[in-house]
PDB file of N, CA and C in Angstrom:
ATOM      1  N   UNK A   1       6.716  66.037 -72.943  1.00  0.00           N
ATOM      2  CA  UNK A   1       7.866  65.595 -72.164  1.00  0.00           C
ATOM      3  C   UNK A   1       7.570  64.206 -71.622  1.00  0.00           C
ATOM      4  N   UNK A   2       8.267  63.255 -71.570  1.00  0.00           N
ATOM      5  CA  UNK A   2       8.356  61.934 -71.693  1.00  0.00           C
ATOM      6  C   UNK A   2       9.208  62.034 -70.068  1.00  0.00           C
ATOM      7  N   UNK A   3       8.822  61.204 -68.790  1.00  0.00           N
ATOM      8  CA  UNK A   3       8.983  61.138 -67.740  1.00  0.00           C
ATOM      9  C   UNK A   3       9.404  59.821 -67.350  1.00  0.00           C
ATOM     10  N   UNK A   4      10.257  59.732 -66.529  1.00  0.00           N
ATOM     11  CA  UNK A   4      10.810  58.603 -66.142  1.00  0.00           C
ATOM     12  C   UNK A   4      11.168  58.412 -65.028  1.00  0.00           C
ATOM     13  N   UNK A   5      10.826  57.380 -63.757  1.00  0.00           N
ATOM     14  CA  UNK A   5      11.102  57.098 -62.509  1.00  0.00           C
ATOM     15  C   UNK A   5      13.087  56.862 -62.637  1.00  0.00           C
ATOM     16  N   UNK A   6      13.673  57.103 -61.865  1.00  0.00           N
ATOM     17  CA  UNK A   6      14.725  56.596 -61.427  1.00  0.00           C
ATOM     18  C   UNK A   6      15.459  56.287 -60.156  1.00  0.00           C
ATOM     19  N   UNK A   7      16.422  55.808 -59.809  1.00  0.00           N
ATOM     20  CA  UNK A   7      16.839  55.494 -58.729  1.00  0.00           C
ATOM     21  C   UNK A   7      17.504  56.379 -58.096  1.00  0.00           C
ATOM     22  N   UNK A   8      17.060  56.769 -56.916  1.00  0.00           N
ATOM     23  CA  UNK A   8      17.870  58.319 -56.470  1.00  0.00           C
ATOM     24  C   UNK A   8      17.084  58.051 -55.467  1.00  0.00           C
ATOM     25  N   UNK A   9      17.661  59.078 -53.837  1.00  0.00           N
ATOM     26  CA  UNK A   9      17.378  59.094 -52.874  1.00  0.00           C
ATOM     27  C   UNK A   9      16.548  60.364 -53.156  1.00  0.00           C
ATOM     28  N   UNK A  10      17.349  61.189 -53.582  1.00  0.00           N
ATOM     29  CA  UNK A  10      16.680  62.651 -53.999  1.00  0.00           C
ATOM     30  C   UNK A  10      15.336  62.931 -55.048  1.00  0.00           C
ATOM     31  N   UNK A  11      15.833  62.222 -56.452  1.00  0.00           N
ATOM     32  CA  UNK A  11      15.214  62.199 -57.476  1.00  0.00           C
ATOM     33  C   UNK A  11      14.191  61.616 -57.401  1.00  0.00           C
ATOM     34  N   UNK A  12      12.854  61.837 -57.983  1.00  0.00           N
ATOM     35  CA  UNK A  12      11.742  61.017 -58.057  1.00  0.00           C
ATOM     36  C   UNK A  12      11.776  60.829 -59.318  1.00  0.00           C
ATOM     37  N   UNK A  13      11.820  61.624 -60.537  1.00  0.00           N
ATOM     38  CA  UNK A  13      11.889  61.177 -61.701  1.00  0.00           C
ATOM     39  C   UNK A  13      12.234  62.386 -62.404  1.00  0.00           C
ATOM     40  N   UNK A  14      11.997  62.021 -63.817  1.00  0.00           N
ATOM     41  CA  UNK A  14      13.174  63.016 -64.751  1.00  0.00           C
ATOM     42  C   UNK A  14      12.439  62.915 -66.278  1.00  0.00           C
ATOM     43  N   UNK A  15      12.174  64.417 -66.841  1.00  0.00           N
ATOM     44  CA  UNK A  15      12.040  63.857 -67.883  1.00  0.00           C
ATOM     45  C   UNK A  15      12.476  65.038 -68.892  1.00  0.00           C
ATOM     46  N   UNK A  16      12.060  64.796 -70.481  1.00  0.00           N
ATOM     47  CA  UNK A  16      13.141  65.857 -71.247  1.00  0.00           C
ATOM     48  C   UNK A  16      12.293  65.729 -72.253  1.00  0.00           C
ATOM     49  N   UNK A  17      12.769  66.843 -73.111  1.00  0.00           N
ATOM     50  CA  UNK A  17      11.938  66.895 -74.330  1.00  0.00           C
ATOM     51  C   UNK A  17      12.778  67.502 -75.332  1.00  0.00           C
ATOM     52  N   UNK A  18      13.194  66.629 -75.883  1.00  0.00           N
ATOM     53  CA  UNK A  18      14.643  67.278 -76.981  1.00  0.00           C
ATOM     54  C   UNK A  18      14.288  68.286 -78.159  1.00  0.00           C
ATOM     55  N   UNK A  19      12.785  68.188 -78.418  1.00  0.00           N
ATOM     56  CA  UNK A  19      12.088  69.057 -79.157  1.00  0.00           C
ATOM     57  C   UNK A  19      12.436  70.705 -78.465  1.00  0.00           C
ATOM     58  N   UNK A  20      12.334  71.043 -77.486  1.00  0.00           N
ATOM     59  CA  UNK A  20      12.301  72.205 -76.838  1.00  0.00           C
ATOM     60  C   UNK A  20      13.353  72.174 -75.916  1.00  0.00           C
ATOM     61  N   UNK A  21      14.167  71.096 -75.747  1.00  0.00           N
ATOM     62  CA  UNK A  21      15.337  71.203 -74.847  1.00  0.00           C
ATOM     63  C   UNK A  21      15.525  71.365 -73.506  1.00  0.00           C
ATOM     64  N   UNK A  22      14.117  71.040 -72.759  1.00  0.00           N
ATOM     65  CA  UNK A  22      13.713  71.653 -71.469  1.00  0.00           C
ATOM     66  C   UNK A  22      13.788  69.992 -70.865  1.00  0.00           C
ATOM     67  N   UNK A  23      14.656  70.590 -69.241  1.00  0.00           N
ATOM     68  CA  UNK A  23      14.830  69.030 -68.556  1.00  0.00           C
ATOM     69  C   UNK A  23      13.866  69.130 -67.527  1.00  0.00           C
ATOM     70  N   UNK A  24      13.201  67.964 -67.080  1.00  0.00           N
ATOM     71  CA  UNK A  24      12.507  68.419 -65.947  1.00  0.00           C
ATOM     72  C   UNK A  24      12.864  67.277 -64.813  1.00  0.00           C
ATOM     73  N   UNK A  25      12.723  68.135 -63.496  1.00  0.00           N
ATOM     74  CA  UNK A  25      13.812  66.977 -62.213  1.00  0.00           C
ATOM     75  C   UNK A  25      12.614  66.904 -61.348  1.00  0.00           C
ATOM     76  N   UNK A  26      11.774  66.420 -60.680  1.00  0.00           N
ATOM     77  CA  UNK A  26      10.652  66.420 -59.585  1.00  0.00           C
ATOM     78  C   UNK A  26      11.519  65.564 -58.629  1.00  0.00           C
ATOM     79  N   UNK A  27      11.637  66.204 -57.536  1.00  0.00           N
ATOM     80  CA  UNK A  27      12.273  65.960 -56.186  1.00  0.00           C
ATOM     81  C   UNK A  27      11.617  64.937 -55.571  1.00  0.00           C
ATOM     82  N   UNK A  28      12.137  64.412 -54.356  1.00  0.00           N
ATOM     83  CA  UNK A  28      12.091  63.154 -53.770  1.00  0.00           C
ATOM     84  C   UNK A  28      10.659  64.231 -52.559  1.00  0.00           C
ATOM     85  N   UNK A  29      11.434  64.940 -52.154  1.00  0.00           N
ATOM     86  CA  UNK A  29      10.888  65.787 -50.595  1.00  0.00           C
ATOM     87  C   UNK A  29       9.903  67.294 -51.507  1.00  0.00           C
ATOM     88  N   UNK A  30       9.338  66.983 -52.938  1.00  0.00           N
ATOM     89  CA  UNK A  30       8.672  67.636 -53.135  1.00  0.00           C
ATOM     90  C   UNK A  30       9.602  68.670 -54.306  1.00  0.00           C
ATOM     91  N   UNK A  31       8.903  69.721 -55.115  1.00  0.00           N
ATOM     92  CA  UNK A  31       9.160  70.406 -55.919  1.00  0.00           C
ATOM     93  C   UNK A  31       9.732  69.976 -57.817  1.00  0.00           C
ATOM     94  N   UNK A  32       9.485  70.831 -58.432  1.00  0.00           N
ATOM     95  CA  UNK A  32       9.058  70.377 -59.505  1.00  0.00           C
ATOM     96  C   UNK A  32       9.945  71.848 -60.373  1.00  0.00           C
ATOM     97  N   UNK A  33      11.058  71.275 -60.975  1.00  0.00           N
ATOM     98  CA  UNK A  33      12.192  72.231 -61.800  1.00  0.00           C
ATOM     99  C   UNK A  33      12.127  71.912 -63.417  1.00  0.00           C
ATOM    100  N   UNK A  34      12.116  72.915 -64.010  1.00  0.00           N
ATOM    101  CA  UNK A  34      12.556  72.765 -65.629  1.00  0.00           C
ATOM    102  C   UNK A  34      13.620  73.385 -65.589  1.00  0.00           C
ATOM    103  N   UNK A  35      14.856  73.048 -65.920  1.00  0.00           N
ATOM    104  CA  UNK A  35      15.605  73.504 -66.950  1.00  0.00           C
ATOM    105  C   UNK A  35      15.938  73.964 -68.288  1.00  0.00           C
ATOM    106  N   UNK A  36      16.322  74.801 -68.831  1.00  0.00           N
ATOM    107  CA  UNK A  36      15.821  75.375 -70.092  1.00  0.00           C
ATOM    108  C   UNK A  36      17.471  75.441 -70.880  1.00  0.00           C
ATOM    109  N   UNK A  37      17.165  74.871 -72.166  1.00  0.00           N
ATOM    110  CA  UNK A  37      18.562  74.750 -72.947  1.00  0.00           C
ATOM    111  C   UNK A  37      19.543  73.768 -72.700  1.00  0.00           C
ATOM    112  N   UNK A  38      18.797  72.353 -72.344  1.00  0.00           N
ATOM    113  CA  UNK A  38      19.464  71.145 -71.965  1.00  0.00           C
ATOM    114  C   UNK A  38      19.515  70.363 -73.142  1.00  0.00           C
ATOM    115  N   UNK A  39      20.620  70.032 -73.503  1.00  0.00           N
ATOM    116  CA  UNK A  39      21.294  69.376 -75.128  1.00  0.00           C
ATOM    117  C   UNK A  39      21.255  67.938 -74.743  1.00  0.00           C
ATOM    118  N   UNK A  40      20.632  67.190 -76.017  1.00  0.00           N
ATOM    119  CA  UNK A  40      20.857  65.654 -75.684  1.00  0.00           C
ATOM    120  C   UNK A  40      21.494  65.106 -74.857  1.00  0.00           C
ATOM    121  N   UNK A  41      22.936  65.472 -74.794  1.00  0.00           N
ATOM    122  CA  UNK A  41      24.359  64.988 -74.537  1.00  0.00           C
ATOM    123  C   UNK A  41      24.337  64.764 -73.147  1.00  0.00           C
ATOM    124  N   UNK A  42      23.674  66.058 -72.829  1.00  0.00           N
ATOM    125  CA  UNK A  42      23.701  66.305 -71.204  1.00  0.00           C
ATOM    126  C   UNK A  42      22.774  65.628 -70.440  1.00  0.00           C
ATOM    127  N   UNK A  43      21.274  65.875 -71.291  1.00  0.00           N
ATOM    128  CA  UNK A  43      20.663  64.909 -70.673  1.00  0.00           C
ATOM    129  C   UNK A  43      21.318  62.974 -70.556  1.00  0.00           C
ATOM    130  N   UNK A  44      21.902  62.713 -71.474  1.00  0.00           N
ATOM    131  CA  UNK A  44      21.967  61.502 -71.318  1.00  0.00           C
ATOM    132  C   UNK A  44      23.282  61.332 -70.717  1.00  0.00           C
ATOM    133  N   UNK A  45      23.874  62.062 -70.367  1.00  0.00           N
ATOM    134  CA  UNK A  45      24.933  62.067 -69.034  1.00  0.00           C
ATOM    135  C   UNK A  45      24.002  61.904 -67.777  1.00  0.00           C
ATOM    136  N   UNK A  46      23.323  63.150 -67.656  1.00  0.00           N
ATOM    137  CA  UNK A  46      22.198  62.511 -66.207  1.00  0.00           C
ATOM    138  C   UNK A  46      21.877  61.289 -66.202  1.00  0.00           C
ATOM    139  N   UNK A  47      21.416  60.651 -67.110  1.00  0.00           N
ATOM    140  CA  UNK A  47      21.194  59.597 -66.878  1.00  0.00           C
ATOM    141  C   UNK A  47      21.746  57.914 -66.913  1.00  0.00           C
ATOM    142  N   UNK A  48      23.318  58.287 -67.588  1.00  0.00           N
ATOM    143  CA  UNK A  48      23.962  57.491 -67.431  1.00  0.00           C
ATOM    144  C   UNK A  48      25.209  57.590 -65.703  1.00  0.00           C
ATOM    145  N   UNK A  49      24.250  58.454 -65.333  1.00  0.00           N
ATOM    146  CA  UNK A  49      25.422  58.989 -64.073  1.00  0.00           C
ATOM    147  C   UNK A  49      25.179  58.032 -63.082  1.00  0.00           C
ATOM    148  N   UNK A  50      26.088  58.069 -62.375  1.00  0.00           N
ATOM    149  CA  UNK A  50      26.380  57.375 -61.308  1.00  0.00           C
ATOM    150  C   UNK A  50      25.200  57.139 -59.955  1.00  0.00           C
ATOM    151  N   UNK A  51      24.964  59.192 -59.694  1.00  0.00           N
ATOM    152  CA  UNK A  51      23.983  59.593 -58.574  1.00  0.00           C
ATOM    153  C   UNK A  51      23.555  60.162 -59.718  1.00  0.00           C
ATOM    154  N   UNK A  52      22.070  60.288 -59.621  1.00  0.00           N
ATOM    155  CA  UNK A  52      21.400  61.195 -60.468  1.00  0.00           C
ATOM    156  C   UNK A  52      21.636  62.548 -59.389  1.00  0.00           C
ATOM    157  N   UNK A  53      21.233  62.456 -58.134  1.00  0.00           N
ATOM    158  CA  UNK A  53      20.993  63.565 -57.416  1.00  0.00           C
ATOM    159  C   UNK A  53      22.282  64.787 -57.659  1.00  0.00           C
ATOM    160  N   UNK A  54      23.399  63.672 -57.485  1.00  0.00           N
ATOM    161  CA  UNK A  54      24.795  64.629 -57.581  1.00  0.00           C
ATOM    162  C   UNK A  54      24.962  64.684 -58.593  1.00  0.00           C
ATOM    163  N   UNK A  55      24.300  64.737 -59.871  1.00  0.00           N
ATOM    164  CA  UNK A  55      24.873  64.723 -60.911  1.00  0.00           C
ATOM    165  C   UNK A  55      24.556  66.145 -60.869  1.00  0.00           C
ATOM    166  N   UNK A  56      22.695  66.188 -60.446  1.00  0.00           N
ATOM    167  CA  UNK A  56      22.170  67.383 -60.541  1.00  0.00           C
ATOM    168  C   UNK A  56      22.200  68.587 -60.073  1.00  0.00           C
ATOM    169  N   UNK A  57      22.895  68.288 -59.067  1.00  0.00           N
ATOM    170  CA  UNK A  57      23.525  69.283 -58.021  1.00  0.00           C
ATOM    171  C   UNK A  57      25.166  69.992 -58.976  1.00  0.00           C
ATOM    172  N   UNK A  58      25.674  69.013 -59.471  1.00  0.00           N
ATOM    173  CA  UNK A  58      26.892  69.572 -59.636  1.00  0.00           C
ATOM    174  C   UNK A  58      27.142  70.001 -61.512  1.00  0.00           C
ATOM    175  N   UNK A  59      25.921  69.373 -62.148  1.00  0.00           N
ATOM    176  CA  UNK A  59      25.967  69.873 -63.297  1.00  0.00           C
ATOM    177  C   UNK A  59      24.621  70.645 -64.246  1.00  0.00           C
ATOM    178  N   UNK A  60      23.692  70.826 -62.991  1.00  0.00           N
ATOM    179  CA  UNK A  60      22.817  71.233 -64.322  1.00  0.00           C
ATOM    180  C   UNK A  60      22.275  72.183 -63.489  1.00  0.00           C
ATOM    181  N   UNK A  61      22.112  72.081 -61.838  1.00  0.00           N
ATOM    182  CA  UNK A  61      21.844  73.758 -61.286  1.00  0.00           C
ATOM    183  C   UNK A  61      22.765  74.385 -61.470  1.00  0.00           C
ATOM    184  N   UNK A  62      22.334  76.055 -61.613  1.00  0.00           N
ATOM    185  CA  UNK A  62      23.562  77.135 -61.327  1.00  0.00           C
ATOM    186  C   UNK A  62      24.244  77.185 -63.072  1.00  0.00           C
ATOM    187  N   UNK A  63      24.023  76.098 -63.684  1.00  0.00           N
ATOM    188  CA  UNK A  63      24.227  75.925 -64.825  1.00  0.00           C
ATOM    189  C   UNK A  63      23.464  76.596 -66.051  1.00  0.00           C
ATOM    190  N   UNK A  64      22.093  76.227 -65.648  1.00  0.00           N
ATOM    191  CA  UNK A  64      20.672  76.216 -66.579  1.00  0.00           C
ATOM    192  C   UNK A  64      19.884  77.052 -66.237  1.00  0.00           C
ATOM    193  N   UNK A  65      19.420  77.673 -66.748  1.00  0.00           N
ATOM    194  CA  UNK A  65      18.085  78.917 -66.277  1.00  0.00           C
ATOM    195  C   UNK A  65      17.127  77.539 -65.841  1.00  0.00           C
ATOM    196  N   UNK A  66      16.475  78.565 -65.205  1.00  0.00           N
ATOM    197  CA  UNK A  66      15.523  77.401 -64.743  1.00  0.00           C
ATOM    198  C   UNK A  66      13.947  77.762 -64.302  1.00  0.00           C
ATOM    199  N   UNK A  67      13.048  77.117 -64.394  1.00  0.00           N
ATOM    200  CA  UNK A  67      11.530  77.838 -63.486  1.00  0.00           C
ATOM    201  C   UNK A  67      11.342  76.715 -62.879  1.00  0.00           C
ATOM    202  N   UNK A  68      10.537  77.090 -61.719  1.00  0.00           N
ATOM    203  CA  UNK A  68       9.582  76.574 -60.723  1.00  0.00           C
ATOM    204  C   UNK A  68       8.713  76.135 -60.943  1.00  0.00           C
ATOM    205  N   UNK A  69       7.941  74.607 -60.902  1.00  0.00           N
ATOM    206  CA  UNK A  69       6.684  74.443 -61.581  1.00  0.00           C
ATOM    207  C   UNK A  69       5.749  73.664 -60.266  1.00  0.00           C
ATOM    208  N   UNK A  70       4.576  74.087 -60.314  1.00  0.00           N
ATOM    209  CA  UNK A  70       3.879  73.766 -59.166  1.00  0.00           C
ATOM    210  C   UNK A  70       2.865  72.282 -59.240  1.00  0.00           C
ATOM    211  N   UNK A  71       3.329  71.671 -58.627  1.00  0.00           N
ATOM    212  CA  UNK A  71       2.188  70.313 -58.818  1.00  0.00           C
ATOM    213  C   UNK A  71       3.033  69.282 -59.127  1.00  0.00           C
ATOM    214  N   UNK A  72       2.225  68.107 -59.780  1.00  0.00           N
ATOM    215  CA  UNK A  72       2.563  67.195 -60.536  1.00  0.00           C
ATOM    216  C   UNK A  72       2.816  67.110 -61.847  1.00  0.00           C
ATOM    217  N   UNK A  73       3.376  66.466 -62.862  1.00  0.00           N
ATOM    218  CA  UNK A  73       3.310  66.536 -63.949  1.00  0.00           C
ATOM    219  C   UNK A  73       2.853  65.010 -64.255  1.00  0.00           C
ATOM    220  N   UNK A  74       1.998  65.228 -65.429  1.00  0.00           N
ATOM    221  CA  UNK A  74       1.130  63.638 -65.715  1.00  0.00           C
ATOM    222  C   UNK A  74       2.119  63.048 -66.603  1.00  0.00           C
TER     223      UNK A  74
END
């Protein structure tokens, strides 16, 4: 998975792996989410979005199965 800083109050960075389809969001105030079954399309809506934070809030939680991942990712 290929990681990327972006601009967000919330977001610390973001990254995806189109091989396995899994998005990953690491929070501003801590915590570390995969999403599972995230399609190109969508990812690159996140990232052409406006807020990343609200994007994430309003289109990919509640949306996407998801796990909890503990730490950092390198």
């Amino acid at each position: 998975m290929e990681w990327r800083k972006v601009a967000s109050t919330s977001v610390f960075r973001v990254g995806y792996s189109a091989a396995t389809r899994v998005l990953g969001v690491e929070f501003v105030r801590g915590g570390r989410y995969e999403y599972l079954g995230v399609s190109d399309e969508e990812y690159a809506a996140l990232m052409g979005a406006e807020s990343i934070g609200l994007h994430v809030n309003r289109h990919i939680k509640g949306r996407f199965e998801h796990r909890c991942c503990s730490g950092w990712a390198p």
